[in-house]
Every structure is written in C-alpha cells, then in structure tokens.
Protein backbone atom coordinates (compact mmCIF):
# COMPACT_ATOMS: atom_id res chain seq x y z
CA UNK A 1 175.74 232.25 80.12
CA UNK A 2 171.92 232.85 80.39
CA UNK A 3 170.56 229.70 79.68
CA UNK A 4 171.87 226.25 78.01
CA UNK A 5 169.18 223.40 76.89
CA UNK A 6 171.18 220.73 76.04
CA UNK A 7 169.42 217.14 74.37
CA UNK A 8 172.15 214.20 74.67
CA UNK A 9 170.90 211.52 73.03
CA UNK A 10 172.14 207.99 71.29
CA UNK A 11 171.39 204.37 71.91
CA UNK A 12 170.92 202.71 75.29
CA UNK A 13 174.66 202.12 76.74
CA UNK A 14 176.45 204.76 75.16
CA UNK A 15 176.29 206.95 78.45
CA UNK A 16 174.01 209.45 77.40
CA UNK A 17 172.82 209.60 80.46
CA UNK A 18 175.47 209.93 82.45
CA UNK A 19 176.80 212.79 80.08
CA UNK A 20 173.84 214.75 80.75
CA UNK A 21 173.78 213.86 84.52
CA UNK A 22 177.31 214.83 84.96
CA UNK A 23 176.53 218.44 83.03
CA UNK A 24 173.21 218.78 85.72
CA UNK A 25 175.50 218.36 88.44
CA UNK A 26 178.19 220.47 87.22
CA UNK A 27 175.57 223.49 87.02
CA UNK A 28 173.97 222.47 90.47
CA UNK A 29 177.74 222.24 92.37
CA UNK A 30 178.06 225.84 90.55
CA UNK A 31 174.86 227.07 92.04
CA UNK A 32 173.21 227.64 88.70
CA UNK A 33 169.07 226.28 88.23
CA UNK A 34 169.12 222.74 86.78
CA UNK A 35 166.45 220.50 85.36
CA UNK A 36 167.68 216.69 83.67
CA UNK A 37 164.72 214.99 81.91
CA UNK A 38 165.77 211.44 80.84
CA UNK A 39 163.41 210.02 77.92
CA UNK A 40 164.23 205.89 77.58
CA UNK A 41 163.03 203.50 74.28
CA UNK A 42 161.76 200.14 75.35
CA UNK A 43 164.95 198.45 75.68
CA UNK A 44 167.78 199.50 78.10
CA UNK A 45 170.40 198.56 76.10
CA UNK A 46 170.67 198.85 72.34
CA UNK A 47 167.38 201.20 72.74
CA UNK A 48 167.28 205.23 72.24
CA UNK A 49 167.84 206.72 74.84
CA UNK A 50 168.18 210.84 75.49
CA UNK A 51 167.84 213.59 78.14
CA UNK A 52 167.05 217.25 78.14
CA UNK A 53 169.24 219.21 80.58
CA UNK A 54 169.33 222.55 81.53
CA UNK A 55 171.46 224.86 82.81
CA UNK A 56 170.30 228.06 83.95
CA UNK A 57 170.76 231.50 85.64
CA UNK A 58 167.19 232.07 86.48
CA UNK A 59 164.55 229.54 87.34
CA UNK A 60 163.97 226.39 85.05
CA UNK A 61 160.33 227.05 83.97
CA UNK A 62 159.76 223.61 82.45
CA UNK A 63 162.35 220.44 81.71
CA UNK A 64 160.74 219.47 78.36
CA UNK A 65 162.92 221.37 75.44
CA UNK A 66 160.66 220.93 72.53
CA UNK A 67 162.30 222.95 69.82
CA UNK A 68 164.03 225.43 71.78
CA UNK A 69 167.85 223.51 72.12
CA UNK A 70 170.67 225.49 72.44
CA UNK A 71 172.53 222.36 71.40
CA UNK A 72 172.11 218.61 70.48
CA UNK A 73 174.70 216.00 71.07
CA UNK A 74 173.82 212.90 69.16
CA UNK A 75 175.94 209.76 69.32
CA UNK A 76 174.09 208.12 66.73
CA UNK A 77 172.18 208.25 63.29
CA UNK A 78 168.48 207.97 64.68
CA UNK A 79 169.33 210.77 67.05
CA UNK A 80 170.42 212.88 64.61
CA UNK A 81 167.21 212.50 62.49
CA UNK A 82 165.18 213.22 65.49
CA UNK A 83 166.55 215.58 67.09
CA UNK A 84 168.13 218.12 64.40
CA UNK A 85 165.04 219.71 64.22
CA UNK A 86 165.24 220.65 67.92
CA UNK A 87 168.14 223.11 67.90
CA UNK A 88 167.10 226.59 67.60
CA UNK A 89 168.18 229.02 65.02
CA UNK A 90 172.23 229.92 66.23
CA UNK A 91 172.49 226.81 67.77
CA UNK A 92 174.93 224.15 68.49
CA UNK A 93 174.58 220.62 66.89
CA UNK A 94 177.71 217.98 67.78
CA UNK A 95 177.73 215.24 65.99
CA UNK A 96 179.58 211.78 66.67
CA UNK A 97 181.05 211.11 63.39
CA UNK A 98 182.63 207.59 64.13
CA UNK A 99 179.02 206.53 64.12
CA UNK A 100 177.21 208.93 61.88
CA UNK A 101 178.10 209.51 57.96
CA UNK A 102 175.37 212.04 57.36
CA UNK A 103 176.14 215.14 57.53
CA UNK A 104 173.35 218.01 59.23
CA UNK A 105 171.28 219.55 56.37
CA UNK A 106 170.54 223.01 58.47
CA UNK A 107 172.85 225.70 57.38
CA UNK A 108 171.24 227.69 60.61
CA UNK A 109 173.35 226.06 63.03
CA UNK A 110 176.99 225.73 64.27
CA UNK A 111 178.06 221.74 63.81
CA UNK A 112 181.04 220.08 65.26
CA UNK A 113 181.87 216.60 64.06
CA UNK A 114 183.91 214.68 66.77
CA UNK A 115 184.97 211.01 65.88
CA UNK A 116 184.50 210.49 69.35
CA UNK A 117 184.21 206.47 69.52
CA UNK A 118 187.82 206.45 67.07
CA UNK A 119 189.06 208.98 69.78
CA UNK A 120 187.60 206.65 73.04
CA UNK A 121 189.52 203.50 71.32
CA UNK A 122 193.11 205.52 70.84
CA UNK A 123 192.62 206.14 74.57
CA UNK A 124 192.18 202.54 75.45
CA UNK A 125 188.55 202.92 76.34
CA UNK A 126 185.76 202.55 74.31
CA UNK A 127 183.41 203.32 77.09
CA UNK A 128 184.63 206.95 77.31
CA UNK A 129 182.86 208.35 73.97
CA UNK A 130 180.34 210.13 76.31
CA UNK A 131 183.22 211.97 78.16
CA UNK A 132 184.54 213.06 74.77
CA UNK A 133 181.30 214.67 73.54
CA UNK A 134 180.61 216.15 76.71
CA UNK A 135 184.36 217.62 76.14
CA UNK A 136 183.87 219.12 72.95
CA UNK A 137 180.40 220.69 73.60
CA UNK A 138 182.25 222.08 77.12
CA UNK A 139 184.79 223.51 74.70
CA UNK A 140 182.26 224.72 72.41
CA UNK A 141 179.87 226.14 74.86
CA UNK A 142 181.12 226.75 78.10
CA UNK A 143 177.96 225.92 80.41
CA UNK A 144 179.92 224.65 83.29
CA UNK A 145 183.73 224.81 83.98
CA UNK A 146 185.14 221.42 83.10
CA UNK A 147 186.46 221.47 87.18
CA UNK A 148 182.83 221.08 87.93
CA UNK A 149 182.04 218.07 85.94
C-alpha cells in the first residue's frame, strides 16, 4: 500500500463518520500517516454527511481529496451522484445497494455492490451497515488489517 484516499459518505446517522474514523485510527495504531476530514450538511441527522480519509506511507500533503479517490463508499443515492466523479481512473467505488438502485455509469472503475442495510437487519442490527461497508472495502482494498480497526 502507498497511499489510500478513501470518501465515506451517506446521510447524517448512517455512521459515516465513524466508518472513516475507525479506518484513521486503524492506519494511525499501524503507524502509517493519517488525515480524516469530516464535511457535515446543515442537519445532523437526516443531512449528508461524508469524510475524506487517508491512509498513507509517506506524509499526508493535504486532507481535501478533490478528484483524486482511490475509493468512494456511498451509503446513499445523493452520495453516489456526488461523489462518483471523485474516484480516479482504476479506482474503487462501493456502493450500498439496499439503498441505491442506480447503478455507476463509469466503466473506469472497479464497483462492488453490498446490500449492506439487508445484511445489518439479518444480523439483528440495523445500526451496523457502516461496519459492513467498511468490511467489504477492507476486503477489497486492504488499507489496514481488519485487527486494527
């Protein structure tokens, strides 16, 4: 791994946040350079809501990723059309299909459609949709060891 810009993002209250917290903290308890820039609509809840994270070998020059992602993780349709765009050439978009029909319209980029809120309510848990995305994109793109986060 050289270098992993990652933009989580979804509505207020889906833990987008906290999925993108938990991947900083996972680099920084592996020694690795870190940035997390949250970005918040003007609601809390219910609101967009993303963060750019990064994950690094060398030195983190800047926290904004503005068209540079390795990978998107969108839990929702407005984040999708937002962020698409964002993912570089060879990059990674995951997409959480239990709350997205549309499919990605770049042919550019790897995409990996998890039914993640289908998957957090055959757990028990509907709260744990986050934890499943950040799953799949750990399995996809191994930024961290899963130990870490």
């Amino acid at each position: 791994m050289s270098t992993a810009r990652v933009i989580c993002a979804g509505f207020g209250g889906q833990g987008v946040m906290s999925m993108g917290q938990l991947l900083t903290y996972a680099g920084m308890i592996e020694g690795k350079e870190v940035s997390w820039l949250p970005s918040y609509g003007p609601e809390m809840r219910g609101g967009t809501a993303n963060c750019s994270v990064t994950v690094s070998d060398k030195p983190v020059g800047s926290p904004v990723i503005s068209g540079d992602a390795t990978c998107a993780i969108v839990m929702n349709l407005p984040s999708l059309d937002k962020f698409e765009s964002e993912v570089k050439s060879g990059g990674k978009i995951l997409v959480n299909s239990s709350l997205i029909e549309r499919k990605v319209e770049r042919t550019d980029v790897d995409v990996y459609y998890i039914p993640a809120n289908d998957i957090a309510l055959e757990l028990g848990n509907p709260k744990v949709a986050n934890m499943i995305m950040l799953g799949a994109y750990l399995q996809a793109e191994p930024t961290v060891e899963v130990d870490s986060v």
